[in-house]
C-alpha atoms as a PDB file:
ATOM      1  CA  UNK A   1      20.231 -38.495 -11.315  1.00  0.00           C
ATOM      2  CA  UNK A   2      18.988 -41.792 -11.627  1.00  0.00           C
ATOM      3  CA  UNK A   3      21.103 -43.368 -14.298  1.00  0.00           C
ATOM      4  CA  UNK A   4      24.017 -42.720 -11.476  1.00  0.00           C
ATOM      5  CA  UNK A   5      22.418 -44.969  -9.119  1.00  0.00           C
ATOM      6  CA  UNK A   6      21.531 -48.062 -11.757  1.00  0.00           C
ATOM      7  CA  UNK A   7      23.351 -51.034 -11.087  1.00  0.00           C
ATOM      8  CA  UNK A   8      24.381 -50.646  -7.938  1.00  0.00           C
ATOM      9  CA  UNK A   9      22.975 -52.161  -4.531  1.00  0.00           C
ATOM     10  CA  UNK A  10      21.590 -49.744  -1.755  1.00  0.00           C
ATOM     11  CA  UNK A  11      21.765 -51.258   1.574  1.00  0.00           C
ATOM     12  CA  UNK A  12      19.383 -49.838   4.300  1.00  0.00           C
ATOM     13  CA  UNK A  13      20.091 -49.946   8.021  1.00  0.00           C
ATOM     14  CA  UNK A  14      17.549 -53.032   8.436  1.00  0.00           C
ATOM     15  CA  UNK A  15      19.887 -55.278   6.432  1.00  0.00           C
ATOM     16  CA  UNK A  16      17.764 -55.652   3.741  1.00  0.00           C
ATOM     17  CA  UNK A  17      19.244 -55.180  -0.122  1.00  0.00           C
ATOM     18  CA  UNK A  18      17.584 -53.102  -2.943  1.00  0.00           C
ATOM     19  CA  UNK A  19      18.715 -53.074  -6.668  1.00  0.00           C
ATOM     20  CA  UNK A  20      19.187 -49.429  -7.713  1.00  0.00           C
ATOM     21  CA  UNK A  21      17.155 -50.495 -11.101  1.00  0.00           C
ATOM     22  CA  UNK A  22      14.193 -51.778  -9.057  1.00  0.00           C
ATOM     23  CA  UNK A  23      14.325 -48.079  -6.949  1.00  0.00           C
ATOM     24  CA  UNK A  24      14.622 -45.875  -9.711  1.00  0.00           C
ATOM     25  CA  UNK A  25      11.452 -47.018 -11.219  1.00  0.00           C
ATOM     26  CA  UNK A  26       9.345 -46.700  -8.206  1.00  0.00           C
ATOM     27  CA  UNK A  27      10.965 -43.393  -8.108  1.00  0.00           C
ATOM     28  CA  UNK A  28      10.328 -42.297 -11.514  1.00  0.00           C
ATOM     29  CA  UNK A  29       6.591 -43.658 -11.207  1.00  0.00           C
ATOM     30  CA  UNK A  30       6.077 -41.437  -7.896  1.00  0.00           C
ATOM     31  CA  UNK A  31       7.279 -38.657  -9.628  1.00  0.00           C
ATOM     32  CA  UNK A  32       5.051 -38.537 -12.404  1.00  0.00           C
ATOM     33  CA  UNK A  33       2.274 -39.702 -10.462  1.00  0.00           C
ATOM     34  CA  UNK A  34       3.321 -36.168  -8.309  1.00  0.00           C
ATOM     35  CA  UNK A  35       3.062 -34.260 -11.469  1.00  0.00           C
ATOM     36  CA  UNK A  36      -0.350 -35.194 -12.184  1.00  0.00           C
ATOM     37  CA  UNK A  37      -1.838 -34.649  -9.270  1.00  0.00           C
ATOM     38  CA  UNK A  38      -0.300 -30.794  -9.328  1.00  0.00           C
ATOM     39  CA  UNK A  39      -1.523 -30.758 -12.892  1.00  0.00           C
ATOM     40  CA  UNK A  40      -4.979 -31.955 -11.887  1.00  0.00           C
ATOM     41  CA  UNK A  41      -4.673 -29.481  -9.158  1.00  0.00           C
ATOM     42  CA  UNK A  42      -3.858 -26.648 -10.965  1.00  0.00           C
ATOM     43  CA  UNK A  43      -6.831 -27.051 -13.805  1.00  0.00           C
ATOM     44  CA  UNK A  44      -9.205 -27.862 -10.715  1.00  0.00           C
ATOM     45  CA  UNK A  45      -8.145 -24.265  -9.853  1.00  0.00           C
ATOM     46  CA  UNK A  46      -7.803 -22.588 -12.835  1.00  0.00           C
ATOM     47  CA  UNK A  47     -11.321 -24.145 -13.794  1.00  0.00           C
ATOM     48  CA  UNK A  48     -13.132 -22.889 -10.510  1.00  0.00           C
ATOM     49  CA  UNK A  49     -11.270 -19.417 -10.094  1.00  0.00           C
ATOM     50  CA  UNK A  50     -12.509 -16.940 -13.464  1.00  0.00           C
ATOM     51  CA  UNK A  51     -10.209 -13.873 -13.169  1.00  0.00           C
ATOM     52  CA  UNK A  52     -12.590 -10.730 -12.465  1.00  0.00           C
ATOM     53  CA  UNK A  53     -11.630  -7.320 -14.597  1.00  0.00           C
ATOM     54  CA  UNK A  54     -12.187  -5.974 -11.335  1.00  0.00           C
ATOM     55  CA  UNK A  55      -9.602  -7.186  -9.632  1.00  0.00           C
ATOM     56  CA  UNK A  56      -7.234  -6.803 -12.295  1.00  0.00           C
ATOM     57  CA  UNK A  57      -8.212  -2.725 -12.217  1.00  0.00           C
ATOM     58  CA  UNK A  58      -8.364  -3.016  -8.531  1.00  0.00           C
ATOM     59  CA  UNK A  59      -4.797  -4.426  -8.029  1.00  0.00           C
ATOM     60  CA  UNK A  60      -3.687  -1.574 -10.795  1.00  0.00           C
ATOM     61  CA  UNK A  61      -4.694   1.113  -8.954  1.00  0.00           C
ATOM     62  CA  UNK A  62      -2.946  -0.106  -5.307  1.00  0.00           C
ATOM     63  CA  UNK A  63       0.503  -0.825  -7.720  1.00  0.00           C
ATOM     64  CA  UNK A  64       0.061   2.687  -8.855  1.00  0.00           C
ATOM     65  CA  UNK A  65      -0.772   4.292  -5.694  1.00  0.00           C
ATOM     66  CA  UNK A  66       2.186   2.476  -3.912  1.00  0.00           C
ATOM     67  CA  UNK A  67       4.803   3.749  -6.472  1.00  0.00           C
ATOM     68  CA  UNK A  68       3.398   7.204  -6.108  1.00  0.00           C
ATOM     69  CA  UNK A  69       4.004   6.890  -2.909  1.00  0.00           C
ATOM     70  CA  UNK A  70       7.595   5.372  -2.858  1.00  0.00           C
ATOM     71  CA  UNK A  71       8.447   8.653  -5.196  1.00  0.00           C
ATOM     72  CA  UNK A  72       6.791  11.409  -2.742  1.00  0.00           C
ATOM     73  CA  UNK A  73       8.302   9.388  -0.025  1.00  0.00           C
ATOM     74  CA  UNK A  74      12.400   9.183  -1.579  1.00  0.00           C
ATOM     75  CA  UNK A  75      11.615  12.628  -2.351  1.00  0.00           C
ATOM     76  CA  UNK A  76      10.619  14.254   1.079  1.00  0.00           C
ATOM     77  CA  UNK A  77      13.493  12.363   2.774  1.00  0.00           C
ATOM     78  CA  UNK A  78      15.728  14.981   1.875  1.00  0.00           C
ATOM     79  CA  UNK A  79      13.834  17.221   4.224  1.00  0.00           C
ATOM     80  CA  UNK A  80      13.329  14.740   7.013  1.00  0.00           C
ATOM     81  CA  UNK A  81       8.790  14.223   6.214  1.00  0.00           C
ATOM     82  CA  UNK A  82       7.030  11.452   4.996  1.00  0.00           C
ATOM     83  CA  UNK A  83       4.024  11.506   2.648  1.00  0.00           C
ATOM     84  CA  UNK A  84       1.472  11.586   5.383  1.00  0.00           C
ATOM     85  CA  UNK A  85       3.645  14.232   7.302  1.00  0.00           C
ATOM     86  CA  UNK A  86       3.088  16.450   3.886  1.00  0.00           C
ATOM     87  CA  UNK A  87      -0.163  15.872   3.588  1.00  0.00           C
ATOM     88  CA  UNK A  88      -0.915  17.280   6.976  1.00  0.00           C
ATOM     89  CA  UNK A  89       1.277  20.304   5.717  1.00  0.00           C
ATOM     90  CA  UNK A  90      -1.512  21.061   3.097  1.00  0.00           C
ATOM     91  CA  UNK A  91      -4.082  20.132   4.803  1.00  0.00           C
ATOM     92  CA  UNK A  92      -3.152  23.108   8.002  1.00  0.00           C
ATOM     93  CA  UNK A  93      -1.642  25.269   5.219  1.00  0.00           C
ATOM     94  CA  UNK A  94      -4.740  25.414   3.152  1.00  0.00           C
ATOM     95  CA  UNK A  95      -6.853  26.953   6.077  1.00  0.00           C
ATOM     96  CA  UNK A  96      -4.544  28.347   8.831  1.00  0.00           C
ATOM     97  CA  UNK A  97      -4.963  25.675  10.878  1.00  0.00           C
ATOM     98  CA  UNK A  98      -6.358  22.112  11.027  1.00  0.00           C
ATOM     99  CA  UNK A  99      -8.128  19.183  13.621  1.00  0.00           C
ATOM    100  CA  UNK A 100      -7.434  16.089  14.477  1.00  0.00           C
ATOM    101  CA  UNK A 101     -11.041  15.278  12.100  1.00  0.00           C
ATOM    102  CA  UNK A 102      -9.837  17.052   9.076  1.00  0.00           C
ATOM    103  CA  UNK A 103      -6.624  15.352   8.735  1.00  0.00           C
ATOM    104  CA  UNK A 104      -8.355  11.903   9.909  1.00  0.00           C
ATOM    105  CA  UNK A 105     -10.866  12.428   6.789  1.00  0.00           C
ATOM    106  CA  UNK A 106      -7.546  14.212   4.301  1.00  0.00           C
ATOM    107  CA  UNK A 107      -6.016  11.250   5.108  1.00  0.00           C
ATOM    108  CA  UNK A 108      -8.541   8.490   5.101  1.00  0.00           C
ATOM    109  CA  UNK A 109      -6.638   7.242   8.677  1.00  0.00           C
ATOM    110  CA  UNK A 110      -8.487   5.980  11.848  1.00  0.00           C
ATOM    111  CA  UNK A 111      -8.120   9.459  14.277  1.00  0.00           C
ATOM    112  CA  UNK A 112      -5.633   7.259  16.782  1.00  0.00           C
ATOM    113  CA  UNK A 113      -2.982   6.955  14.096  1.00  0.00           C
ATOM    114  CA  UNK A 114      -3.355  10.357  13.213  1.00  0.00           C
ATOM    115  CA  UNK A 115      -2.873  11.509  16.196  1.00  0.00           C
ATOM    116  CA  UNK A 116       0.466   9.735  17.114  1.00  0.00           C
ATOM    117  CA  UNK A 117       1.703  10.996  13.433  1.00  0.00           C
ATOM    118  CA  UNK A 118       0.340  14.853  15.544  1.00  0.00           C
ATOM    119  CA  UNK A 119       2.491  14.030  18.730  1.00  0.00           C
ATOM    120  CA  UNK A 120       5.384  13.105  16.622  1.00  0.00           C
ATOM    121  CA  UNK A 121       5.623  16.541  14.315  1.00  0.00           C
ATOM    122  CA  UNK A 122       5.092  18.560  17.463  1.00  0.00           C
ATOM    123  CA  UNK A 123       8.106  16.725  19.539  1.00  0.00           C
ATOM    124  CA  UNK A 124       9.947  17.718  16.028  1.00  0.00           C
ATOM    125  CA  UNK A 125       8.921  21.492  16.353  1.00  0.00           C
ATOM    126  CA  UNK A 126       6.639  21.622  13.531  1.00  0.00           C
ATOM    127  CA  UNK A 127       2.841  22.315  14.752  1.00  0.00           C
ATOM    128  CA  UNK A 128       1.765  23.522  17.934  1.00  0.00           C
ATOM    129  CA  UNK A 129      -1.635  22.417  18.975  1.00  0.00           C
ATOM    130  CA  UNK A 130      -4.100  24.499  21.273  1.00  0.00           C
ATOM    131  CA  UNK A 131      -7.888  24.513  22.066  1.00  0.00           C
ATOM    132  CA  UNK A 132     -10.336  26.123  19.756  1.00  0.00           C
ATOM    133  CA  UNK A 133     -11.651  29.770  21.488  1.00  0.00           C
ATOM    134  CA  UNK A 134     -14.808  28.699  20.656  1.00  0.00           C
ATOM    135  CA  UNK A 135     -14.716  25.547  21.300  1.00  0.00           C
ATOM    136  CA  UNK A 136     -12.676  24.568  24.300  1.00  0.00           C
ATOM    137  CA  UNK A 137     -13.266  20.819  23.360  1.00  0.00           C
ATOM    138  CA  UNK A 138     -11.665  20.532  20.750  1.00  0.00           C
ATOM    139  CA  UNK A 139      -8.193  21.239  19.426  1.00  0.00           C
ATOM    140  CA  UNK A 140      -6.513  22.999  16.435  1.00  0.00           C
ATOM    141  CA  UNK A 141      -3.335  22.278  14.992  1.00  0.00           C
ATOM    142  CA  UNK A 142      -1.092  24.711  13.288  1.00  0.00           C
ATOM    143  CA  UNK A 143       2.649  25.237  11.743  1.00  0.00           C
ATOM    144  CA  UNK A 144       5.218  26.791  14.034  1.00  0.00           C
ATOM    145  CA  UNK A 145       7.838  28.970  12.131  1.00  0.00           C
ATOM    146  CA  UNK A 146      10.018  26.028  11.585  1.00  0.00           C
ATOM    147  CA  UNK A 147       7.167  23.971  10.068  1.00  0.00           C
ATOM    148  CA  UNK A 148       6.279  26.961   7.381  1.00  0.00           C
ATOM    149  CA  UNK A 149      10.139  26.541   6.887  1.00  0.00           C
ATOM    150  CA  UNK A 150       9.398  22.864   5.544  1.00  0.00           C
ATOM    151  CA  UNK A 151       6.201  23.684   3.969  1.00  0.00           C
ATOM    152  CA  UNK A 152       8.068  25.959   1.889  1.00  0.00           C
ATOM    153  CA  UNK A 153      10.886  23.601   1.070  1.00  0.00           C
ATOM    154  CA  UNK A 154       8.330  20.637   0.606  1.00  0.00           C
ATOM    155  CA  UNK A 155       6.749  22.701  -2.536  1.00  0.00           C
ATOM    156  CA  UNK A 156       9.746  23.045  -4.000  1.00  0.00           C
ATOM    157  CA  UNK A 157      10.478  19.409  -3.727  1.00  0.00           C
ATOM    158  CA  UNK A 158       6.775  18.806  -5.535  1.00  0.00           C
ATOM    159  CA  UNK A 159       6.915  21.519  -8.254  1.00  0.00           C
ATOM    160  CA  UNK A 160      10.267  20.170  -9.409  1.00  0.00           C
ATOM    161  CA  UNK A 161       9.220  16.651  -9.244  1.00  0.00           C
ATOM    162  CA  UNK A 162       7.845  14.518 -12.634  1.00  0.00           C
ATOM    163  CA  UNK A 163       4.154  14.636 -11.508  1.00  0.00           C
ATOM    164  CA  UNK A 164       2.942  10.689 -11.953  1.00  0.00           C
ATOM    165  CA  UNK A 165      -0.020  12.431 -14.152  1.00  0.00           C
ATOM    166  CA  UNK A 166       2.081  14.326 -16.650  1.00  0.00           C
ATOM    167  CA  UNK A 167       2.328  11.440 -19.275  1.00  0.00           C
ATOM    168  CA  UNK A 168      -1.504  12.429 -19.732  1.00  0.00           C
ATOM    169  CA  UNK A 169      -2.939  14.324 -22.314  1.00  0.00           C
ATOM    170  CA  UNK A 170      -5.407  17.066 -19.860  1.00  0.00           C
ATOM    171  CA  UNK A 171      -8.234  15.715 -21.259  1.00  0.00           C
ATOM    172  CA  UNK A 172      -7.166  12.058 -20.409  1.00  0.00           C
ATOM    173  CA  UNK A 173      -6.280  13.618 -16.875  1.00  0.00           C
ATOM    174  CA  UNK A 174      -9.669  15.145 -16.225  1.00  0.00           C
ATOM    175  CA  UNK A 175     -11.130  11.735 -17.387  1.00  0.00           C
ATOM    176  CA  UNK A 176      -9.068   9.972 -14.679  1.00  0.00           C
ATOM    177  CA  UNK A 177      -9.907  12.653 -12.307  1.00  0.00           C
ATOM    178  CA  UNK A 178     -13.773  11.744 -12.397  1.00  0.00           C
ATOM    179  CA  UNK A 179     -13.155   7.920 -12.405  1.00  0.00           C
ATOM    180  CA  UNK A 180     -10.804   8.303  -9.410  1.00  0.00           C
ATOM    181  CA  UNK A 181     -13.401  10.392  -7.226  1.00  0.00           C
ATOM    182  CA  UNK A 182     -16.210   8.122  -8.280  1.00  0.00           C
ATOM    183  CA  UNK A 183     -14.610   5.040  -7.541  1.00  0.00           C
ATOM    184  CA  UNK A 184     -13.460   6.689  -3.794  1.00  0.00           C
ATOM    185  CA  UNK A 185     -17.080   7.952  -3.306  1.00  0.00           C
ATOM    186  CA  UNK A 186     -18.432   4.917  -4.027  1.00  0.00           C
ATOM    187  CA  UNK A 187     -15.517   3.077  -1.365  1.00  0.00           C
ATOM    188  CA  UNK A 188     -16.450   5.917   1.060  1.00  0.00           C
ATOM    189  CA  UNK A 189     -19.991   5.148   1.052  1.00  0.00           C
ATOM    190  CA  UNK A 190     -19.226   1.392   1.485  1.00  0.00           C
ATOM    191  CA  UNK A 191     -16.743   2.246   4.171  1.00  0.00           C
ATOM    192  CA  UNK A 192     -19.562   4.177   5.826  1.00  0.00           C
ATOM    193  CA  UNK A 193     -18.541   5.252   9.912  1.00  0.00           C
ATOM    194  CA  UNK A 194     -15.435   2.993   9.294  1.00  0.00           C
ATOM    195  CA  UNK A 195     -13.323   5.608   7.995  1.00  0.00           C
ATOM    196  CA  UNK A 196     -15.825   8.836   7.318  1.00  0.00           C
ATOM    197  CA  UNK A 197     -18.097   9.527   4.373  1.00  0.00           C
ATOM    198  CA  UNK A 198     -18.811  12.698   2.487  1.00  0.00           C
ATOM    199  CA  UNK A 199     -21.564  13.456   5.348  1.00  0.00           C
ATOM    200  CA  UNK A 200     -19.013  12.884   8.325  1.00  0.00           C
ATOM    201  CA  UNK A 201     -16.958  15.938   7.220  1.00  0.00           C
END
């Protein structure tokens, strides 16, 4: 770029003359004066910051859970549900019916959000909530014929699917089993009233 410009005069607005040969230098030493101050920068960093094998496991397991996630949630588009929508299938399905505190703790989601994610599969016909007979405080959720209807179709969708685990040997699945809960327990605990330990349930 700068060989273009040598030789030739640059006039500025002020009137005042400069040689392109006499700019490019000043140029050229700005530049590399640039450079090593990035370079400086950068091993300042580098020299400061020691990468942590935790992170690097840590940031492994949110890539994995978020592809996981993107292939439950192409798959259950079909049927018109999102992950979380299917997990509150299995969670009501599992015992006849489910509360608001079940799914909040299935789900690992503060009980507001679960809630609107309630109010939005009962305006779709799904669930039908009511008030527990012995408990008039609180409520129960449970599937309307329509929402067994998608239950149903939502297991077919998962038993045909490649399960993210099945390129593991059942011993090496077990083994991840264990380290998963363990590492959640120990989150859970940390998490404490936040989200709902083991001894909130």
């Amino acid at each position: 770029m700068y060989d273009t410009l040598a030789g030739q005069q640059i006039h500025r607005p002020d009137g005042v003359v400069l040689y392109a040969e006499f700019l490019t230098i000043h140029l050229q030493v700005d530049i590399i004066e640039g450079i090593k101050g990035v370079s400086k920068q950068t091993m300042e960093y580098s020299e400061a910051y020691k990468w942590d094998p935790n992170d690097a496991a840590s940031l492994l397991l949110m890539r994995s859970r978020r592809a996981i996630y993107k292939e439950l949630e192409k798959a259950y588009f079909k049927i018109g549900i999102s992950p979380e929508q299917a997990g509150v299938f299995d969670q009501i399905a599992t015992r006849g019916k489910a509360t608001i505190n079940d799914i909040t703790h299935r789900l690992l989601r503060e009980p507001h959000t679960i809630l609107g994610l309630i109010n939005r599969m009962e305006a779709n016909g799904l669930i039908f909530k009511e008030k527990d007979p012995d408990n008039h405080s609180m409520i129960t959720i449970s599937l309307t014929e329509k929402g067994y209807d998608v239950y149903w179709q939502m297991l077919e969708i998962r038993n045909n699917m490649v399960k993210p685990t099945s390129v593991l040997a059942d011993d090496e699945r077990e083994q991840l089993e264990k380290l998963l809960q363990k590492i959640l327990d120990a989150s859970l605990d940390r998490l404490g009233k936040y989200i709902g330990n083991k001894d909130a349930q």
